[in-house]
N, C-alpha and C. Protein backbone atom coordinates (compact mmCIF):
# COMPACT_ATOMS: atom_id res chain seq x y z
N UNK A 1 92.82 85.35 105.65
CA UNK A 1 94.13 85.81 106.08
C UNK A 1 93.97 86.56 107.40
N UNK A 2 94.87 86.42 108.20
CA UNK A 2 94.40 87.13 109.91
C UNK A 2 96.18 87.96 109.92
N UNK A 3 95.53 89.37 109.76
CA UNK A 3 96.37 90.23 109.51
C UNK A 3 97.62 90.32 111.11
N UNK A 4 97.16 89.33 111.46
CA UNK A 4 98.11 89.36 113.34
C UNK A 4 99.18 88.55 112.91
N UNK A 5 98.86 87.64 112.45
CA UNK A 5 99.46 86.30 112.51
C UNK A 5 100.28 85.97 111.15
N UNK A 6 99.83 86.67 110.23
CA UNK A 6 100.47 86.22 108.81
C UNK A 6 101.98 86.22 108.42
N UNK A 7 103.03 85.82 108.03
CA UNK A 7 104.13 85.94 107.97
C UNK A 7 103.99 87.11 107.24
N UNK A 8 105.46 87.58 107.35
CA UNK A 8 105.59 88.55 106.27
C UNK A 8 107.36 89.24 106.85
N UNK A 9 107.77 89.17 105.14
CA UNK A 9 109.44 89.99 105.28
C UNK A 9 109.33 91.15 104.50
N UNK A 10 107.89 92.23 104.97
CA UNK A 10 108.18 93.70 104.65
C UNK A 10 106.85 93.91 104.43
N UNK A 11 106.18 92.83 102.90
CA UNK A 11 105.27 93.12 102.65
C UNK A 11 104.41 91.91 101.92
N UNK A 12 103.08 92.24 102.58
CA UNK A 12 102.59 91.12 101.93
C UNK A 12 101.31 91.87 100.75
N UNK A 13 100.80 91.36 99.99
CA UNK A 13 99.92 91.54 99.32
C UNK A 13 98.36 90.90 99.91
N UNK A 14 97.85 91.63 100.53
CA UNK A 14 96.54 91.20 100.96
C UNK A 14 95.49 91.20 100.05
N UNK A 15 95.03 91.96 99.19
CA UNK A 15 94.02 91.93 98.20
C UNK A 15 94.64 90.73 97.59
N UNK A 16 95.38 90.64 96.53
CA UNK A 16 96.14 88.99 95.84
C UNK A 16 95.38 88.10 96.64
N UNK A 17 96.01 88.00 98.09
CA UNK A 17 95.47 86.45 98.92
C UNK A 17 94.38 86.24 99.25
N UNK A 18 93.71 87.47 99.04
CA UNK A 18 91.72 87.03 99.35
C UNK A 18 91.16 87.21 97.66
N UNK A 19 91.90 87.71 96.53
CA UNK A 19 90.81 87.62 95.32
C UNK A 19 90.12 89.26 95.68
N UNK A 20 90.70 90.07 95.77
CA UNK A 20 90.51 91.18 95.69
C UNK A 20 90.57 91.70 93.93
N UNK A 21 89.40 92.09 93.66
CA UNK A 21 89.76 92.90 92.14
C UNK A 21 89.18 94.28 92.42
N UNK A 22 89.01 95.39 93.37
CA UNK A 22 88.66 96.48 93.29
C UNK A 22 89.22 97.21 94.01
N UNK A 23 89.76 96.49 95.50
CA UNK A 23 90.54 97.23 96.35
C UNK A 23 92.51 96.70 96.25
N UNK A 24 92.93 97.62 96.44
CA UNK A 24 94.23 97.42 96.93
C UNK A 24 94.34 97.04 98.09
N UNK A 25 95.77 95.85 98.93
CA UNK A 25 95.53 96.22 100.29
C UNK A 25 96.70 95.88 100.25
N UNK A 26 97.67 96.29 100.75
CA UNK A 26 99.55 95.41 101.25
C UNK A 26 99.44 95.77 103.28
N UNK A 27 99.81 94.74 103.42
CA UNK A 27 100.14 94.89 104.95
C UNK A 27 101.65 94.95 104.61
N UNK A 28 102.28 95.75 105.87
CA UNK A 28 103.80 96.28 105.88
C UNK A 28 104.45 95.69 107.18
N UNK A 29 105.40 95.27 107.58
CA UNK A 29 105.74 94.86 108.78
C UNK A 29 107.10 96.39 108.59
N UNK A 30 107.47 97.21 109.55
CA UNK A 30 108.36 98.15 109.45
C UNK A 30 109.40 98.09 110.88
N UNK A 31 110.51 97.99 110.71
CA UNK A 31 111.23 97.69 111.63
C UNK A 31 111.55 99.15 112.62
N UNK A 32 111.97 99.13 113.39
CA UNK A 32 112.37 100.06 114.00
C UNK A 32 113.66 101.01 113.04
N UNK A 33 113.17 102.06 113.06
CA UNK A 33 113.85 103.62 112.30
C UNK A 33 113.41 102.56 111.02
N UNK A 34 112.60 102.31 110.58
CA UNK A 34 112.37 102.13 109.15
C UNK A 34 111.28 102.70 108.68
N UNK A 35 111.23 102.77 107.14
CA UNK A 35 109.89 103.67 106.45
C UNK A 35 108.81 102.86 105.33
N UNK A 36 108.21 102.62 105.15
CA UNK A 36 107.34 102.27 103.79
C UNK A 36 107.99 102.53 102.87
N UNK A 37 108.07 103.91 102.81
CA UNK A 37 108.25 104.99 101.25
C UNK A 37 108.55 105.94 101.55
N UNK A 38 109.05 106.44 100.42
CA UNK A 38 109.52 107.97 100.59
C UNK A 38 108.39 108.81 100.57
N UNK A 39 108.51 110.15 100.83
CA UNK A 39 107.62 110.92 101.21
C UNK A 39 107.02 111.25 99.71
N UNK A 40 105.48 110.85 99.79
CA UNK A 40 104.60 111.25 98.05
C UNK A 40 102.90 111.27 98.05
N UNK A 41 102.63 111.29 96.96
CA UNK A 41 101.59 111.29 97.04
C UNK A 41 100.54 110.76 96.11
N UNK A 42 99.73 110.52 95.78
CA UNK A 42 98.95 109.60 94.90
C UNK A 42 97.79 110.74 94.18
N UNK A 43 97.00 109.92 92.73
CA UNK A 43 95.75 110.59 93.06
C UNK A 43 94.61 109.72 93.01
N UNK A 44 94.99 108.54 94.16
CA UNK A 44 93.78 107.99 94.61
C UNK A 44 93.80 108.22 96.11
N UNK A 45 92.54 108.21 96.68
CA UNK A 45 92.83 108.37 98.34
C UNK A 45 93.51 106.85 98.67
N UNK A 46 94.23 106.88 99.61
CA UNK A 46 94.39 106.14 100.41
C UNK A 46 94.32 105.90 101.70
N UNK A 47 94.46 104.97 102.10
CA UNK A 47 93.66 104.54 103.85
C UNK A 47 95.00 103.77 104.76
N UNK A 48 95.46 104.03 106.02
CA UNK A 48 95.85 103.39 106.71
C UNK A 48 95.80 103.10 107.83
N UNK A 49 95.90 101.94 108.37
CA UNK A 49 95.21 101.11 109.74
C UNK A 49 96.70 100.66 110.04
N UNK A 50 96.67 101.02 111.40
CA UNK A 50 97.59 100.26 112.45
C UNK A 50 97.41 99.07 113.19
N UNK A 51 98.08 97.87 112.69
CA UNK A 51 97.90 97.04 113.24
C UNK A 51 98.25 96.03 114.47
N UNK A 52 99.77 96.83 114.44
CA UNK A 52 100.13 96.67 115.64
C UNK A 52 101.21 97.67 115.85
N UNK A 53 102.08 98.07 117.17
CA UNK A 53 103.02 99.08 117.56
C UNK A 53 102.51 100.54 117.28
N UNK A 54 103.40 101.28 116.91
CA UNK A 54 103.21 102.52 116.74
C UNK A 54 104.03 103.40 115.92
N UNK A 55 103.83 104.49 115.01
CA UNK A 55 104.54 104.88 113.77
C UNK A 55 103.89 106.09 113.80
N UNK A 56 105.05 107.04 112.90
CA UNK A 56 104.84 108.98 113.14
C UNK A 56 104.84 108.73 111.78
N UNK A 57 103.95 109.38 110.97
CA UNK A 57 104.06 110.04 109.65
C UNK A 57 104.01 111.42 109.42
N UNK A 58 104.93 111.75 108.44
CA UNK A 58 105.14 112.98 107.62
C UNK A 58 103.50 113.45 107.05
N UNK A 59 103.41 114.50 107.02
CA UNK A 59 102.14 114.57 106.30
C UNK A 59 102.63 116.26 106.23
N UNK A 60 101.54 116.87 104.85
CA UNK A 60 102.02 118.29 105.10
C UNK A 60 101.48 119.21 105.69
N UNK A 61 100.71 118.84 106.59
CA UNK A 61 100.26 119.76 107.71
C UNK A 61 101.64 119.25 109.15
N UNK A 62 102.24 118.50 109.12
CA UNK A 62 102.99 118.05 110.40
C UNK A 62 103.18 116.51 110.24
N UNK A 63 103.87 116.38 111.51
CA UNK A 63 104.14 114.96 111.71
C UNK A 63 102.93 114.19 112.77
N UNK A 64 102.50 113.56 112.27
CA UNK A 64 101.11 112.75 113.13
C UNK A 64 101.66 111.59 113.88
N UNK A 65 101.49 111.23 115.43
CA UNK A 65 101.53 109.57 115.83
C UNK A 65 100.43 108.91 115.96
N UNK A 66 100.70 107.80 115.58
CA UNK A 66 99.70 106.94 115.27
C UNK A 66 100.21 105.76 116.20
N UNK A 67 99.17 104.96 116.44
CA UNK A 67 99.08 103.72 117.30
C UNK A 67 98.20 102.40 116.89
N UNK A 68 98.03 101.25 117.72
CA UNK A 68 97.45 100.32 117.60
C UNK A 68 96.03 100.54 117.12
N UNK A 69 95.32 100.31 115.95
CA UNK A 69 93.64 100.55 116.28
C UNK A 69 93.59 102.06 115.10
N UNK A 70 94.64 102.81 115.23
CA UNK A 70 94.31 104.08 114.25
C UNK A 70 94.20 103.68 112.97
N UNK A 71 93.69 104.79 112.45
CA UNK A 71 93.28 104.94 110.98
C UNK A 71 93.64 105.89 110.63
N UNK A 72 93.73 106.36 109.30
CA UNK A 72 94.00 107.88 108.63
C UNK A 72 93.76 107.82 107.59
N UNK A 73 93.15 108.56 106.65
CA UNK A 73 92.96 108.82 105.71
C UNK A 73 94.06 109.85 104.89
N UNK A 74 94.51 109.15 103.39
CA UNK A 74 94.86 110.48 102.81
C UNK A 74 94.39 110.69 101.45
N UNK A 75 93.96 112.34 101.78
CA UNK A 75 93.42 112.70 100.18
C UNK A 75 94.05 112.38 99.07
N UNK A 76 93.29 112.30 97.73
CA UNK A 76 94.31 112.53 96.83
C UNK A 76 94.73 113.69 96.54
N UNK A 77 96.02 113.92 96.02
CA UNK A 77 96.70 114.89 95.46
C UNK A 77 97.80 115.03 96.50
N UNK A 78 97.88 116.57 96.40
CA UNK A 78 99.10 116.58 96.92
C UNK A 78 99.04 117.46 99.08
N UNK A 79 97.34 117.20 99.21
CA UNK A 79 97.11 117.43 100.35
C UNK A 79 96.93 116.10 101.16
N UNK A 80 97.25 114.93 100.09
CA UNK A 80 97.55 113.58 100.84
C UNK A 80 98.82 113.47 100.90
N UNK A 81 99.87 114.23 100.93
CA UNK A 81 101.26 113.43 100.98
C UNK A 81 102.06 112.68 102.27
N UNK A 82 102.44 111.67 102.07
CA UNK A 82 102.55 110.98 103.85
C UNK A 82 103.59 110.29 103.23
N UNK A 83 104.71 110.14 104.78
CA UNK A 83 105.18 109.05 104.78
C UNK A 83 105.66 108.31 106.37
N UNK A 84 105.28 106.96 106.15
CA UNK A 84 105.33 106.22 107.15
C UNK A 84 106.46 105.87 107.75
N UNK A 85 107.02 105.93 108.92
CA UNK A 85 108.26 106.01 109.52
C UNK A 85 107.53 105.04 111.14
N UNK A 86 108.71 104.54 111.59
CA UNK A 86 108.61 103.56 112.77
C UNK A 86 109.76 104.58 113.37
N UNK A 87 109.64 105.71 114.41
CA UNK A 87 110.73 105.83 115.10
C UNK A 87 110.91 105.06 116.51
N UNK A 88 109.94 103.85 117.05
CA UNK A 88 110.13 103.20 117.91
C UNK A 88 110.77 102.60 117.86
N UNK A 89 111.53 101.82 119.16
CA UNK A 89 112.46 100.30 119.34
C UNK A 89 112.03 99.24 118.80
N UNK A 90 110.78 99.28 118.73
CA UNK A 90 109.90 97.78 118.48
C UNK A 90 109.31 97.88 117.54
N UNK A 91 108.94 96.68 116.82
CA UNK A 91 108.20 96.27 115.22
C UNK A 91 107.07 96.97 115.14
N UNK A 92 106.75 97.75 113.76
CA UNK A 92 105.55 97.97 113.70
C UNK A 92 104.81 97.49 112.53
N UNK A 93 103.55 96.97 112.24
CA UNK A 93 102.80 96.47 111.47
C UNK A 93 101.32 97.01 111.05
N UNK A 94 100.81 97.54 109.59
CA UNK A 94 100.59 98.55 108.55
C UNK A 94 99.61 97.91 107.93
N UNK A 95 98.75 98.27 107.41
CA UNK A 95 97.76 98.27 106.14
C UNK A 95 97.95 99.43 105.33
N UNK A 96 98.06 99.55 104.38
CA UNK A 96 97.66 100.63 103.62
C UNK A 96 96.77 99.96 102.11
N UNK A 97 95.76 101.00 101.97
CA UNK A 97 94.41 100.32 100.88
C UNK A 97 94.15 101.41 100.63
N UNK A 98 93.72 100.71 98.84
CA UNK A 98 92.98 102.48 97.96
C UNK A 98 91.84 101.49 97.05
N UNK A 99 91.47 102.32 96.22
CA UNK A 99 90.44 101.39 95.30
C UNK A 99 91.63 100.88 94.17
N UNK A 100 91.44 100.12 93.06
CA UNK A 100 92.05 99.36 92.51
C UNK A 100 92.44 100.24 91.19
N UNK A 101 93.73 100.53 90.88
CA UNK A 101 93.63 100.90 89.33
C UNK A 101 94.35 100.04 88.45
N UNK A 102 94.18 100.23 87.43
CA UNK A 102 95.23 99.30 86.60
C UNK A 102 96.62 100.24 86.21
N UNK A 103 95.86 101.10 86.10
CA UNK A 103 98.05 102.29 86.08
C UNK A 103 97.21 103.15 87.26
N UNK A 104 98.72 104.39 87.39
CA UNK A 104 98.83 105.14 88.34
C UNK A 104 100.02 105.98 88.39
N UNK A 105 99.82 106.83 89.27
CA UNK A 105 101.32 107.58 89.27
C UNK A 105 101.03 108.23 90.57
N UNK A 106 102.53 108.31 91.23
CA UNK A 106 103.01 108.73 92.28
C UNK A 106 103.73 109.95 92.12
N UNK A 107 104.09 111.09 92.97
CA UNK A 107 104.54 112.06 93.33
C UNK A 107 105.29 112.17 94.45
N UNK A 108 106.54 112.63 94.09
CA UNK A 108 107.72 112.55 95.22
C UNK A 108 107.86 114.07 95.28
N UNK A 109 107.61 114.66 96.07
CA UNK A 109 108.26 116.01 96.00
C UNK A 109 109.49 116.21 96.79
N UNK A 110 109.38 115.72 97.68
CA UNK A 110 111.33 115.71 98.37
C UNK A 110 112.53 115.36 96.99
N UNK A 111 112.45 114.81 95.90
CA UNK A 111 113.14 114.53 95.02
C UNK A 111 112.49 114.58 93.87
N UNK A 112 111.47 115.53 93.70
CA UNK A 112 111.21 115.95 92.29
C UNK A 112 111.07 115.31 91.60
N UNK A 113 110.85 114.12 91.43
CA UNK A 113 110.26 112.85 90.44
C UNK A 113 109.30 112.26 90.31
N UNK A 114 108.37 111.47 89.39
CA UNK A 114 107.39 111.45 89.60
C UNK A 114 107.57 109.45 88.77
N UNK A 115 106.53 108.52 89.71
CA UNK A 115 106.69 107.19 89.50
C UNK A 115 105.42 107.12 88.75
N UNK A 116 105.32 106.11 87.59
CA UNK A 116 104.62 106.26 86.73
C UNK A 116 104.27 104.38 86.72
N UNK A 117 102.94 103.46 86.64
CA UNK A 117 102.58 102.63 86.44
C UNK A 117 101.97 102.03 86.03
N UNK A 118 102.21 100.99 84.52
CA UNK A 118 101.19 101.21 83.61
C UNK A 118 100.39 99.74 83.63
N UNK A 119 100.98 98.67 84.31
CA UNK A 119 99.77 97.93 84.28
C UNK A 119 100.58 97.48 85.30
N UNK A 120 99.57 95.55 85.79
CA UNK A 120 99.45 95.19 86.87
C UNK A 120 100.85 94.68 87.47
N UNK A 121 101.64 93.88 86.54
CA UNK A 121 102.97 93.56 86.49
C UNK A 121 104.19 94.53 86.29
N UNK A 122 103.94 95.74 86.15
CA UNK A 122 104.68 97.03 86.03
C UNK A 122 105.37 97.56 87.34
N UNK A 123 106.73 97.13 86.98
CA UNK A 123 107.68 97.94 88.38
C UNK A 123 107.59 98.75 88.77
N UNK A 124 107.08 99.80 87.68
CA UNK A 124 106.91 101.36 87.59
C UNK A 124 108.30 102.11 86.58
N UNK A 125 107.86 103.22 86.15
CA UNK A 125 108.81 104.33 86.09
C UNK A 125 109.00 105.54 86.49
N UNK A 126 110.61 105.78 86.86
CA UNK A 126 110.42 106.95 87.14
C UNK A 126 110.96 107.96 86.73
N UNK A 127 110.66 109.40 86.67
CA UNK A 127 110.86 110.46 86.02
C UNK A 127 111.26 111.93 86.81
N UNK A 128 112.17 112.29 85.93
CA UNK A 128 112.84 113.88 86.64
C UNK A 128 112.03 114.70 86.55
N UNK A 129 111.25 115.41 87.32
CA UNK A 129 110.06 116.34 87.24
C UNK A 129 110.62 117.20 86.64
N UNK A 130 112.03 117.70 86.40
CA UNK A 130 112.34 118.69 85.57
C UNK A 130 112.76 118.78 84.13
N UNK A 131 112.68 117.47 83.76
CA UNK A 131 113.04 116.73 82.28
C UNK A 131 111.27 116.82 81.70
N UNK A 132 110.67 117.99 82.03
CA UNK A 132 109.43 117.89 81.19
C UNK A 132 109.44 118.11 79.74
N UNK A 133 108.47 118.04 79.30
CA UNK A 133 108.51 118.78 77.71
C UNK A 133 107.35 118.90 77.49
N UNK A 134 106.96 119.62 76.43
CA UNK A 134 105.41 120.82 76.11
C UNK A 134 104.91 119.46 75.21
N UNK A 135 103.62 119.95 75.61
CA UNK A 135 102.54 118.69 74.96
C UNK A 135 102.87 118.75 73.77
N UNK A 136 103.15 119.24 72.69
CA UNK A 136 103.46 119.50 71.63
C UNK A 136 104.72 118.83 71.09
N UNK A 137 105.53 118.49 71.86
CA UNK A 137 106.95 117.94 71.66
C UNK A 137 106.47 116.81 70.78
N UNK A 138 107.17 116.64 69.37
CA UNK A 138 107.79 115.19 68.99
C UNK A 138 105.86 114.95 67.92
N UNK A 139 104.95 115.75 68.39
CA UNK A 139 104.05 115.77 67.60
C UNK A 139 103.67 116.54 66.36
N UNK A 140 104.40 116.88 65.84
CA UNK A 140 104.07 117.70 64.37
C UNK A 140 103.02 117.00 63.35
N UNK A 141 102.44 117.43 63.22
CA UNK A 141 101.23 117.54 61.93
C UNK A 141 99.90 116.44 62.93
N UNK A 142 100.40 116.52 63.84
CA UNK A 142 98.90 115.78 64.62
C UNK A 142 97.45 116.13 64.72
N UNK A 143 97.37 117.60 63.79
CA UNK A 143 96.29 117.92 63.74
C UNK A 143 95.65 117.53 62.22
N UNK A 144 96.67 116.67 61.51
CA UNK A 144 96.07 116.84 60.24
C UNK A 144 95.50 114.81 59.88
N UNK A 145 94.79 114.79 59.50
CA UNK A 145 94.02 113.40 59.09
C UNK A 145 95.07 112.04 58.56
N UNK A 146 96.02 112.60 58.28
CA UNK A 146 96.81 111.28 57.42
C UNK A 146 97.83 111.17 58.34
């Protein structure tokens, strides 16, 4: 696959088209004033490469620009939180790659919810960070053998 040239209407799945089973990879094509995602965060690192144009991300130290050729790394947790934005006129085009999980969960803190994914075909779910409940909820007698 030649990440220049490949079609794509947003997003393609790059690990899928090479037989990837350990890494993640989606290339993004992002239009002008457009974003990836909302602003979150993971707890796997993730990696992103610019592949073509140029794009500002949110991050919580500031807003970073990025260009043709860059890279960035983001930690996991919540000192990785990013989000990818095109405020240029012109197209911009994305990698983003982590190692492979079979679930996962995301963190939105601009909207307090949290996306939850439990296997490979899984849309995800998502959840009101404030609709929690105590580990204990809904478990009575879980300490006892029968």
């Amino acid at each position: 696959m030649n990440l220049f040239t490949v079609e794509n209407s947003g997003r393609v799945d790059v690990a899928a088209a090479v037989g990837s089973k350990d890494t993640t990879m989606f290339l993004y094509d992002v239009p002008p004033g457009g974003s990836t995602s909302p602003y979150h965060y993971e707890f796997e690192e993730e990696w992103l490469l610019v592949v073509e144009g140029t794009l500002a991300v949110r991050t919580p130290g500031g807003e970073i620009a990025l260009a043709r050729g860059d890279a960035v790394c983001f930690p996991p947790g919540p000192a990785g939180a990013h989000k990818v934005m095109n405020r240029s006129d012109a197209p911009a085009r994305l990698v983003m790659f982590s190692r492979a999980a079979a679930s996962g969960f995301s963190v939105y803190p601009d909207s307090n919810k949290i996306g939850v994914w439990t296997g490979e075909s899984d849309e995800g779910l998502f959840f009101d960070r404030s609709a929690t409940l105590s580990w204990a909820d809904g478990e009575e007698g879980w300490e006892k053998a029968d």
